[in-house]
PDB file of N, CA and C in Angstrom:
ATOM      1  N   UNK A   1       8.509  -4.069 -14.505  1.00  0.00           N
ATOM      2  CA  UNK A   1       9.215  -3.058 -13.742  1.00  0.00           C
ATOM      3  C   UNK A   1       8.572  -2.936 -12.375  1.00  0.00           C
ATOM      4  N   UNK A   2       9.328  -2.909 -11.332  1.00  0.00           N
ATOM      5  CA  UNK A   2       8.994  -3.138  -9.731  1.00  0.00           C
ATOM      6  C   UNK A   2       9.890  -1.774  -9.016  1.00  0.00           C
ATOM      7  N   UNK A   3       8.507  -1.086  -8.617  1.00  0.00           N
ATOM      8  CA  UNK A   3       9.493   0.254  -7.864  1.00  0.00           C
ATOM      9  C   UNK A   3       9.026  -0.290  -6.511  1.00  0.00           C
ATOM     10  N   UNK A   4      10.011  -0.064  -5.951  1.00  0.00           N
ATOM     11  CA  UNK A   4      10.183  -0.551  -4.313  1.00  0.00           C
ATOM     12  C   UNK A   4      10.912   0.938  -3.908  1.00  0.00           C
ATOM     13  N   UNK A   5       9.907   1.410  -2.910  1.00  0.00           N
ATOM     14  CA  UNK A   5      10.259   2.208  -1.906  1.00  0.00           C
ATOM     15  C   UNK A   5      11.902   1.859  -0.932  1.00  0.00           C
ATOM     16  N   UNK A   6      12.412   2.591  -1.174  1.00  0.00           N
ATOM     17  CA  UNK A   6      13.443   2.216  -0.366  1.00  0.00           C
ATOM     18  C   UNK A   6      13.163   2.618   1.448  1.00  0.00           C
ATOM     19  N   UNK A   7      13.885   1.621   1.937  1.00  0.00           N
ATOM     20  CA  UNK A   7      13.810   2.075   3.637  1.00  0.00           C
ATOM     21  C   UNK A   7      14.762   2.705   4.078  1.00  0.00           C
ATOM     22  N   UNK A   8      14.605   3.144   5.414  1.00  0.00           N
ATOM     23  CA  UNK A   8      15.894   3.174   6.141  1.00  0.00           C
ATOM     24  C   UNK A   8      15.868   2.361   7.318  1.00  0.00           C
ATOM     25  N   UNK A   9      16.978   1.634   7.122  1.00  0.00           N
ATOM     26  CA  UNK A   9      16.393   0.951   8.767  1.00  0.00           C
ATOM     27  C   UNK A   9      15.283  -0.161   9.058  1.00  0.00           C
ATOM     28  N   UNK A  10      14.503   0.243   8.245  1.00  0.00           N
ATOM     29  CA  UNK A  10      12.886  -0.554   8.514  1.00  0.00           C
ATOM     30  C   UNK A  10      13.216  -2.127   8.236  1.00  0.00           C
ATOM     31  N   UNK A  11      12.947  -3.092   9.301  1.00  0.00           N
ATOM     32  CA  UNK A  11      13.307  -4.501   9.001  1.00  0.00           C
ATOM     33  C   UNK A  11      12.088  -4.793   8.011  1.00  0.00           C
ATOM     34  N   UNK A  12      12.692  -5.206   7.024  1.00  0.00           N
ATOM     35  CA  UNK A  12      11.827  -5.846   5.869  1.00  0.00           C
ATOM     36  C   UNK A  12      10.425  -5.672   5.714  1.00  0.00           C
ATOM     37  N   UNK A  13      10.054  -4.415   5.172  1.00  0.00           N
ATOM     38  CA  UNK A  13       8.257  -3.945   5.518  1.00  0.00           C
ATOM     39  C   UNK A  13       8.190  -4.713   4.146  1.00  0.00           C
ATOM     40  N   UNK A  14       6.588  -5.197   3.681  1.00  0.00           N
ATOM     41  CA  UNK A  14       6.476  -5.772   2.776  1.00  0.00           C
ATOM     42  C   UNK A  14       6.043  -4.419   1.608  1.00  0.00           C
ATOM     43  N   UNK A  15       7.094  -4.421   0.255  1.00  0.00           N
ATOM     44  CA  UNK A  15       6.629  -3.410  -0.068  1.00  0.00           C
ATOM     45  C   UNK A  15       5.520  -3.375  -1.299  1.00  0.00           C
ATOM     46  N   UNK A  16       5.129  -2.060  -1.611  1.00  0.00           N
ATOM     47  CA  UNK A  16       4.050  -2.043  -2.446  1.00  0.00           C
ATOM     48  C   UNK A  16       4.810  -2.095  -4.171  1.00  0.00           C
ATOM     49  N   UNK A  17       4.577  -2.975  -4.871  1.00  0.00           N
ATOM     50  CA  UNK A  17       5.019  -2.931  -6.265  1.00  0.00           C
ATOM     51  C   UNK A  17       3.720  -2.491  -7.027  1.00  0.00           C
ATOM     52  N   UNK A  18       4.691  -1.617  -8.354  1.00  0.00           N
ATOM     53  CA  UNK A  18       3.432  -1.168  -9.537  1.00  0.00           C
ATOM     54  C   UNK A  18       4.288  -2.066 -10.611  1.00  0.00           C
ATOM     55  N   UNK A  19       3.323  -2.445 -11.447  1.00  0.00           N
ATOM     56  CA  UNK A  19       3.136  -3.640 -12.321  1.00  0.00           C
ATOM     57  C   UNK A  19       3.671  -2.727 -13.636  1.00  0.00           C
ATOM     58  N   UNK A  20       4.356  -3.335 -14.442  1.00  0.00           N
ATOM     59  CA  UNK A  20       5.040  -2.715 -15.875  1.00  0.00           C
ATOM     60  C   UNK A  20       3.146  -2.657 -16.542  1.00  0.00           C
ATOM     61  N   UNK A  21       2.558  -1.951 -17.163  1.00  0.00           N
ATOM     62  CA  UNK A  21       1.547  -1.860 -18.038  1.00  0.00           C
ATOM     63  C   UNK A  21       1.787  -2.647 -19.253  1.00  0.00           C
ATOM     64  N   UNK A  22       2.224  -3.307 -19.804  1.00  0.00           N
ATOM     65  CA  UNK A  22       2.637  -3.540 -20.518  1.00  0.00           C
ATOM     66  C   UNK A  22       3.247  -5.417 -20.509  1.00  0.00           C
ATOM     67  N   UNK A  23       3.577  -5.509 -19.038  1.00  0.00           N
ATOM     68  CA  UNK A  23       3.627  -7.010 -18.667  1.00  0.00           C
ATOM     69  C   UNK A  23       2.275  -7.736 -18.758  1.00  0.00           C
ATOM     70  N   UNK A  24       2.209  -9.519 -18.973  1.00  0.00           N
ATOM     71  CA  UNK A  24       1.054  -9.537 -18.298  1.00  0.00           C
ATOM     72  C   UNK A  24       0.374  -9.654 -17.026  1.00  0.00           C
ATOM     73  N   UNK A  25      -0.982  -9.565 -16.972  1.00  0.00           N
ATOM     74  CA  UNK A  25      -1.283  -9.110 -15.790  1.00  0.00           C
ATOM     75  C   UNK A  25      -1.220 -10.951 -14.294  1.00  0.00           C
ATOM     76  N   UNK A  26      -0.900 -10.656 -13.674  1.00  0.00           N
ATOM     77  CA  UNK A  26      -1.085 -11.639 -12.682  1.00  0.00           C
ATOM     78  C   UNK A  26      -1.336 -11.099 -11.202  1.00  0.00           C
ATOM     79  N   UNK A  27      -2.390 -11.990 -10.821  1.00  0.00           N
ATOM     80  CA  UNK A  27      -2.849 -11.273  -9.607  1.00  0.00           C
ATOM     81  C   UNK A  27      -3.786 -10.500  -9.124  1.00  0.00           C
ATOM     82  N   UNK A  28      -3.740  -9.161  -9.999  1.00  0.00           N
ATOM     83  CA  UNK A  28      -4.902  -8.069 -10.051  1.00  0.00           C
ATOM     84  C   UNK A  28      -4.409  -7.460  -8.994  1.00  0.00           C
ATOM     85  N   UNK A  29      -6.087  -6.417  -8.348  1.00  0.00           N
ATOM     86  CA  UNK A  29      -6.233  -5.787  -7.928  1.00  0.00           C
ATOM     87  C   UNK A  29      -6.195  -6.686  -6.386  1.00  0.00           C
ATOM     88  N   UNK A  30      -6.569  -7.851  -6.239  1.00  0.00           N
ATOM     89  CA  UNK A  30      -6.619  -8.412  -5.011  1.00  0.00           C
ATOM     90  C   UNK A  30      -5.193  -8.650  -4.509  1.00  0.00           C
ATOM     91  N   UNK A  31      -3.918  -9.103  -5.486  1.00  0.00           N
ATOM     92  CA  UNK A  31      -2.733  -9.225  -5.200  1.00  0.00           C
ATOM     93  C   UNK A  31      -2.526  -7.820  -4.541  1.00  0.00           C
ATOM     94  N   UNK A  32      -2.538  -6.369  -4.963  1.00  0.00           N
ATOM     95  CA  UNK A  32      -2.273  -5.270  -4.415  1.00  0.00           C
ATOM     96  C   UNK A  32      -3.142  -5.600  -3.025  1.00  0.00           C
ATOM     97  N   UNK A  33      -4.144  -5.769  -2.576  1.00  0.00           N
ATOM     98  CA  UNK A  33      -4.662  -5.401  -1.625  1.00  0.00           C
ATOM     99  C   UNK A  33      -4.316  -6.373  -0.646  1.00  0.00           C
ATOM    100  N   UNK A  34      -3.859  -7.510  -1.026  1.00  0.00           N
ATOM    101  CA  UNK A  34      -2.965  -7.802   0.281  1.00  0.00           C
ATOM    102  C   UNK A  34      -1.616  -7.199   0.415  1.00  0.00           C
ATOM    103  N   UNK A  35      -0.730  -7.205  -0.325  1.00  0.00           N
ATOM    104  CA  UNK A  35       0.282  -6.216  -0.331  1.00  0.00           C
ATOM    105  C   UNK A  35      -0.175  -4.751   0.834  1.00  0.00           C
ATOM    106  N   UNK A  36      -0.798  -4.085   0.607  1.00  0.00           N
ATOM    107  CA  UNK A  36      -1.325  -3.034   1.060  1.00  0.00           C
ATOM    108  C   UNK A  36      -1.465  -3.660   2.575  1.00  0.00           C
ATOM    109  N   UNK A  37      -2.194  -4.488   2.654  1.00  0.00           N
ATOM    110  CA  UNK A  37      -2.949  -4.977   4.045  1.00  0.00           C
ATOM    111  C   UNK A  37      -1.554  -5.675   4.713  1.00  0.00           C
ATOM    112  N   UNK A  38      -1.040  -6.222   3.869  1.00  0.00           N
ATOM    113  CA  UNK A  38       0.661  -6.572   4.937  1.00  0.00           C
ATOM    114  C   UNK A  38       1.506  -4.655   4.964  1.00  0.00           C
ATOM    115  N   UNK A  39       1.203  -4.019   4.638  1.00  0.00           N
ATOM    116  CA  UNK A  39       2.312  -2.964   5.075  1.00  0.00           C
ATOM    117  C   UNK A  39       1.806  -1.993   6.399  1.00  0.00           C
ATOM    118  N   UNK A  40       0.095  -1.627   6.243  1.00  0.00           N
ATOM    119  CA  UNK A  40      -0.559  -1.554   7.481  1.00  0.00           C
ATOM    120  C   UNK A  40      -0.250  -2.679   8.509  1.00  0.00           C
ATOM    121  N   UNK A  41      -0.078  -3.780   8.516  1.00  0.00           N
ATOM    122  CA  UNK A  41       0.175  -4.755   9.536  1.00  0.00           C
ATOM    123  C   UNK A  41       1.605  -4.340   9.942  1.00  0.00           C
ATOM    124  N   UNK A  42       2.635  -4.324   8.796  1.00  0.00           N
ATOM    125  CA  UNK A  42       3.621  -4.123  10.005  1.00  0.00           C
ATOM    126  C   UNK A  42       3.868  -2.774  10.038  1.00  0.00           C
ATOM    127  N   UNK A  43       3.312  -2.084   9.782  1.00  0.00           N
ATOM    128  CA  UNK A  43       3.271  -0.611  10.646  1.00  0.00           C
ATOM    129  C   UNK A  43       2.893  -0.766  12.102  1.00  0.00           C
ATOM    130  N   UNK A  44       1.923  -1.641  12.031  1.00  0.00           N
ATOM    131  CA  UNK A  44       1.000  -1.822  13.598  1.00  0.00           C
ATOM    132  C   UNK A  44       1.821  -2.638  14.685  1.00  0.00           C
ATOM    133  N   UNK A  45       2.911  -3.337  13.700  1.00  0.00           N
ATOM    134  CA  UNK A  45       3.738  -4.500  14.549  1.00  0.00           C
ATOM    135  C   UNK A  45       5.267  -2.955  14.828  1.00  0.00           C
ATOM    136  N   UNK A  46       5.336  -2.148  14.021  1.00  0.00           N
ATOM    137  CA  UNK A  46       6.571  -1.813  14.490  1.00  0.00           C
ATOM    138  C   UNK A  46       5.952  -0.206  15.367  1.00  0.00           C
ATOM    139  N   UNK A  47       4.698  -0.227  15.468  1.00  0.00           N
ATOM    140  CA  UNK A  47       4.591   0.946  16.661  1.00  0.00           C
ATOM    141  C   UNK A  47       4.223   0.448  17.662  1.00  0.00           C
ATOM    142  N   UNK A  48       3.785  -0.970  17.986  1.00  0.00           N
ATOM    143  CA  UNK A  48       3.993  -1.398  19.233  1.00  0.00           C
ATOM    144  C   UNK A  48       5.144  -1.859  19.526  1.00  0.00           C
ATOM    145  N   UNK A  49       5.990  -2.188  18.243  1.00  0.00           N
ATOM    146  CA  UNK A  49       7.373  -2.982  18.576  1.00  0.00           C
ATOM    147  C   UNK A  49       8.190  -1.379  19.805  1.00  0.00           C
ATOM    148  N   UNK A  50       7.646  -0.152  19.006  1.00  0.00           N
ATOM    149  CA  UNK A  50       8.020   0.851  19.186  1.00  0.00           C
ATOM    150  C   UNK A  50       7.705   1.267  20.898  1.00  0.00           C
ATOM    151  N   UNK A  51       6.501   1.032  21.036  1.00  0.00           N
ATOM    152  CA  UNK A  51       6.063   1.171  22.668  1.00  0.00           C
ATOM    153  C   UNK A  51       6.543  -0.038  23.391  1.00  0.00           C
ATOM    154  N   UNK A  52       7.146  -0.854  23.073  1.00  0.00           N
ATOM    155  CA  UNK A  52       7.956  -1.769  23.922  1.00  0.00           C
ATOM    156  C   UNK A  52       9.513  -1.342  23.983  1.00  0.00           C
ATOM    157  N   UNK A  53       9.676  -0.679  23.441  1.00  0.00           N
ATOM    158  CA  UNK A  53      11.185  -0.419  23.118  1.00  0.00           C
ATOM    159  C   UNK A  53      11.960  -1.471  22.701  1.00  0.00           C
ATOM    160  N   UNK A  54      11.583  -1.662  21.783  1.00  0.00           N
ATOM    161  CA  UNK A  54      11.986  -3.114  21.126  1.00  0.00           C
ATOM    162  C   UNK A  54      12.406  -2.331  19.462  1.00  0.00           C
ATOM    163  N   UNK A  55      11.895  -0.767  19.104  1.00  0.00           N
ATOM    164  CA  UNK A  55      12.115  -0.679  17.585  1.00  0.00           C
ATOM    165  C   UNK A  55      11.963   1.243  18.465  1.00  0.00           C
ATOM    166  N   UNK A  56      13.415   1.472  17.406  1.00  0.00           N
ATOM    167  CA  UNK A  56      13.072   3.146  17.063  1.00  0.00           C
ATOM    168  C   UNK A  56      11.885   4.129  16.315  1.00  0.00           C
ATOM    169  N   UNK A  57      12.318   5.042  17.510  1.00  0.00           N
ATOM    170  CA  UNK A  57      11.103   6.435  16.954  1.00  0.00           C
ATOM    171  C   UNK A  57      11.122   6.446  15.078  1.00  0.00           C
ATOM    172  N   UNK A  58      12.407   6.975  14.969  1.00  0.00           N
ATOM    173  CA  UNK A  58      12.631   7.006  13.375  1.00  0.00           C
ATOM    174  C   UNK A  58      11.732   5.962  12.387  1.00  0.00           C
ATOM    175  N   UNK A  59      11.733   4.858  12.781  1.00  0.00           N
ATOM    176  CA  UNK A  59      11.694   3.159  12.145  1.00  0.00           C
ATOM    177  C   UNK A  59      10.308   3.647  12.161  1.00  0.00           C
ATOM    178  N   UNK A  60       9.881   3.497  13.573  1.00  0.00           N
ATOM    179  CA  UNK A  60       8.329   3.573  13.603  1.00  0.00           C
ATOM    180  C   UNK A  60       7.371   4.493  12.928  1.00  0.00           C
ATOM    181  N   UNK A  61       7.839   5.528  12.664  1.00  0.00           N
ATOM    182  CA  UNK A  61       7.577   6.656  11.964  1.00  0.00           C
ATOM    183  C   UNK A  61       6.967   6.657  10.530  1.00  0.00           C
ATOM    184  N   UNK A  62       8.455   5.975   9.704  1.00  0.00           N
ATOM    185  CA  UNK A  62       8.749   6.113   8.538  1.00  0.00           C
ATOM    186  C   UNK A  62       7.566   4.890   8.425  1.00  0.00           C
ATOM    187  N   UNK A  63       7.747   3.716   9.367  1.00  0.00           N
ATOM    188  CA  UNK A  63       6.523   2.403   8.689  1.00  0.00           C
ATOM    189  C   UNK A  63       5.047   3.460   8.879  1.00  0.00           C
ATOM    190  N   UNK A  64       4.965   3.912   9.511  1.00  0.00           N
ATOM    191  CA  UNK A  64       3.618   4.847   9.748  1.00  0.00           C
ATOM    192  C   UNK A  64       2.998   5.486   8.665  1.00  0.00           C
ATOM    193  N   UNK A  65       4.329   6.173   8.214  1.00  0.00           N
ATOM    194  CA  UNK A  65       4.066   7.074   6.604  1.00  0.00           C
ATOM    195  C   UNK A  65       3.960   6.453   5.851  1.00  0.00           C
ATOM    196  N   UNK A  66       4.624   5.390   5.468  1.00  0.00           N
ATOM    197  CA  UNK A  66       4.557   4.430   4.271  1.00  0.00           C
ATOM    198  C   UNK A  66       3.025   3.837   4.346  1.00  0.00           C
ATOM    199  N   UNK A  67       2.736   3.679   5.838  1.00  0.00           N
ATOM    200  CA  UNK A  67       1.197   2.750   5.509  1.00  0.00           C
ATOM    201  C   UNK A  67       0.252   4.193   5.092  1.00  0.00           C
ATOM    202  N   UNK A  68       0.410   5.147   5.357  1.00  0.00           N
ATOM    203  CA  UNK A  68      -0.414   6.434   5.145  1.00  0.00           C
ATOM    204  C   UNK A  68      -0.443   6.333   3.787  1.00  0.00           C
ATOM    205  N   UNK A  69       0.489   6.496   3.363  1.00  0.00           N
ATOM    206  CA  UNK A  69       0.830   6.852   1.854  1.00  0.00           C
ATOM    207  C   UNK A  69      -0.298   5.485   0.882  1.00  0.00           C
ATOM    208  N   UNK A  70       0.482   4.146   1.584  1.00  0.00           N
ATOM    209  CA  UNK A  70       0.137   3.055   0.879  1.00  0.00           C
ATOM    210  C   UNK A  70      -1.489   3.439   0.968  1.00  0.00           C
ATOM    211  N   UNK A  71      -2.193   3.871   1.669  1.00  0.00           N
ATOM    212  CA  UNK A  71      -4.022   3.641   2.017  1.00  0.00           C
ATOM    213  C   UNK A  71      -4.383   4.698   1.525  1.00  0.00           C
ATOM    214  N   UNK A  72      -3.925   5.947   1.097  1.00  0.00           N
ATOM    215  CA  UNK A  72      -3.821   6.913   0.595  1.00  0.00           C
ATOM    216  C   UNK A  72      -4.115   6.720  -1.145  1.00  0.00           C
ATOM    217  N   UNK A  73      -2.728   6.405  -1.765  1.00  0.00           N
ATOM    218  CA  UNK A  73      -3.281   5.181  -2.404  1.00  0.00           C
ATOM    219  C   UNK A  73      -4.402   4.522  -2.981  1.00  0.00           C
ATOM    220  N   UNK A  74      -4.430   3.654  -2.167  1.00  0.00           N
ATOM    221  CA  UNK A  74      -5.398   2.898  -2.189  1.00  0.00           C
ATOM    222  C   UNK A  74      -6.601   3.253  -2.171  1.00  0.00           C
ATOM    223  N   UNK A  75      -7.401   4.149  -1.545  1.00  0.00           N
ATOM    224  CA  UNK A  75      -8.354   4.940  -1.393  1.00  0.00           C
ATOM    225  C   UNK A  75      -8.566   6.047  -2.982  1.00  0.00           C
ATOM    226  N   UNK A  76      -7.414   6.606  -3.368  1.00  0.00           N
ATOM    227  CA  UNK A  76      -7.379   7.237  -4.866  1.00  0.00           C
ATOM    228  C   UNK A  76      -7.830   6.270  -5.473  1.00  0.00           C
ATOM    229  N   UNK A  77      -7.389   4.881  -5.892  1.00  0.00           N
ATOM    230  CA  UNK A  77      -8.101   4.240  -6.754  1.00  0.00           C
ATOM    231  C   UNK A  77      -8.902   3.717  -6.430  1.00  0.00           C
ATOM    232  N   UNK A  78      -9.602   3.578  -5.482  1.00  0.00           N
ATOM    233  CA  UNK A  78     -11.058   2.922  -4.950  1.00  0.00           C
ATOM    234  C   UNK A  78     -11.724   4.133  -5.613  1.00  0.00           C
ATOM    235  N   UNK A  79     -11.502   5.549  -5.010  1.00  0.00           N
ATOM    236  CA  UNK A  79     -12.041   6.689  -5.567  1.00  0.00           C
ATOM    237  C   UNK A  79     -12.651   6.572  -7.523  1.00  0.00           C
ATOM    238  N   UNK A  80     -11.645   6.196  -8.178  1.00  0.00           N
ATOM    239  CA  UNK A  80     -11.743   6.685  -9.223  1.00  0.00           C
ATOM    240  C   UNK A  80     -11.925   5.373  -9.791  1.00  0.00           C
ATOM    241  N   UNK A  81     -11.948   4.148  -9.389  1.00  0.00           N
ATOM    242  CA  UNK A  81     -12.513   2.933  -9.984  1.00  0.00           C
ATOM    243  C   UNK A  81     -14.419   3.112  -9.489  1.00  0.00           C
ATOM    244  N   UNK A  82     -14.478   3.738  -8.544  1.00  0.00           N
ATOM    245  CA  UNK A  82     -15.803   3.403  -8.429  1.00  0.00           C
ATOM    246  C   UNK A  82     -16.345   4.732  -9.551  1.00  0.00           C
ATOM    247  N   UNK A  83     -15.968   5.895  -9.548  1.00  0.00           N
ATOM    248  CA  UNK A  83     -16.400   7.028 -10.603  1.00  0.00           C
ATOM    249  C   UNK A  83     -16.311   6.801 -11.567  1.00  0.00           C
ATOM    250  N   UNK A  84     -15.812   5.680 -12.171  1.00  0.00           N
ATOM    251  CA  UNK A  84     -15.828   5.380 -13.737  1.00  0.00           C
ATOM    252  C   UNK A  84     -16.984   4.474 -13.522  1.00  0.00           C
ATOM    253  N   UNK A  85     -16.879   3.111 -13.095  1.00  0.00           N
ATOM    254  CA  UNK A  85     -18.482   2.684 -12.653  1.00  0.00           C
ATOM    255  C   UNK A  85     -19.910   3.292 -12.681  1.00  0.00           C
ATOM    256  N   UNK A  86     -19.978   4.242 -12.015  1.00  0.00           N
ATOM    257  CA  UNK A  86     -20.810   5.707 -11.882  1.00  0.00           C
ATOM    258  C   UNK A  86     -21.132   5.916 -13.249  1.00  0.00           C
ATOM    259  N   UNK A  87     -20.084   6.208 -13.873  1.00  0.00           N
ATOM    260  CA  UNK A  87     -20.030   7.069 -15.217  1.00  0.00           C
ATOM    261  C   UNK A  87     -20.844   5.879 -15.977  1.00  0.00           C
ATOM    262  N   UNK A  88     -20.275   4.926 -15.869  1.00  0.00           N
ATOM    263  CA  UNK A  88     -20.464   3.657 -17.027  1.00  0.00           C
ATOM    264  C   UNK A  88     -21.609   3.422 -16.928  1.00  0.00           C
ATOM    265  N   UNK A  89     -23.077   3.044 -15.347  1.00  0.00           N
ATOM    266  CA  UNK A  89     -23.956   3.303 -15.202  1.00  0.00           C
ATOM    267  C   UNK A  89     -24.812   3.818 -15.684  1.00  0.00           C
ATOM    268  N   UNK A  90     -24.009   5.627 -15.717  1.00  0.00           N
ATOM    269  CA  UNK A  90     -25.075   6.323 -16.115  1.00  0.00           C
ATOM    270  C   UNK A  90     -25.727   6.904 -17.664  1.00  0.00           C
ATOM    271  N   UNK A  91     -24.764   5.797 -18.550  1.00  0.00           N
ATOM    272  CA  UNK A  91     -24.516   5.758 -19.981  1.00  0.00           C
ATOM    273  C   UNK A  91     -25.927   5.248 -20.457  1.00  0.00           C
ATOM    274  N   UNK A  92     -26.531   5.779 -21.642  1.00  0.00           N
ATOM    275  CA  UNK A  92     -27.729   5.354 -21.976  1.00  0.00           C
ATOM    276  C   UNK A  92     -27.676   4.599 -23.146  1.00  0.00           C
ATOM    277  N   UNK A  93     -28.003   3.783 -23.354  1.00  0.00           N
ATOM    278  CA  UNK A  93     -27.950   2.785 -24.212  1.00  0.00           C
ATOM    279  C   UNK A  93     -28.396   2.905 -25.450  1.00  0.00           C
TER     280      UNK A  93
END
C-alpha cells in the first residue's frame, strides 16, 4: 500500500511512500532517505523556479510545506530510532 500525497499543480514532486507493514521489505530506511532528499531538492528547484517567475506563489508554497512536513518526518523517526538505541544500551545484561 503506497499513500501519495496528492498535489495541486505541483509538476511531478517526487513523493514520499509508506511501505504496507506487512509487504516485504525492499530498500529500507536508505530508500526513504533519498526519497526525502529528492522532495527537499525540488522544493529548492521550485522556489527559485518561483523567484524567476518561471513557477507560482501557490506551487512554491505547497512544495515548501510538503518538504517541511517530509523533514519533519524524518527527524520524528531519527528522534525515536535513536531513543530506542538509548534504551537498548542502557539494558543490563
Amino acid at each position: 500500500m503506497n499513500t501519495i500525497l496528492p498535489s495541486q499543480g505541483i509538476p511531478d514532486l517526487a513523493s514520499v511512500t509508506l511501505q504496507d507493514p506487512t509487504a516485504p521489505q525492499t530498500g529500507g530506511f536508505a530508500q526513504f532517505l533519498d526519497q526525502v532528499s529528492n522532495v527537499l531538492e525540488q522544493a529548492d528547484q521550485m522556489a527559485a523556479g518561483y523567484a524567476q517567475g518561471k513557477v507560482g506563489l501557490i506551487d512554491a508554497v505547497l512544495a515548501s510545506q510538503k518538504a517541511d512536513t517530509t523533514f519533519s518526518l524524518t527527524m520524528a523517526i531519527r528522534n525515536k530510532a535513536l531513543a530506542a538505541y538509548q534504551e537498548i544500551m542502557n539494558l543490563s545484561v
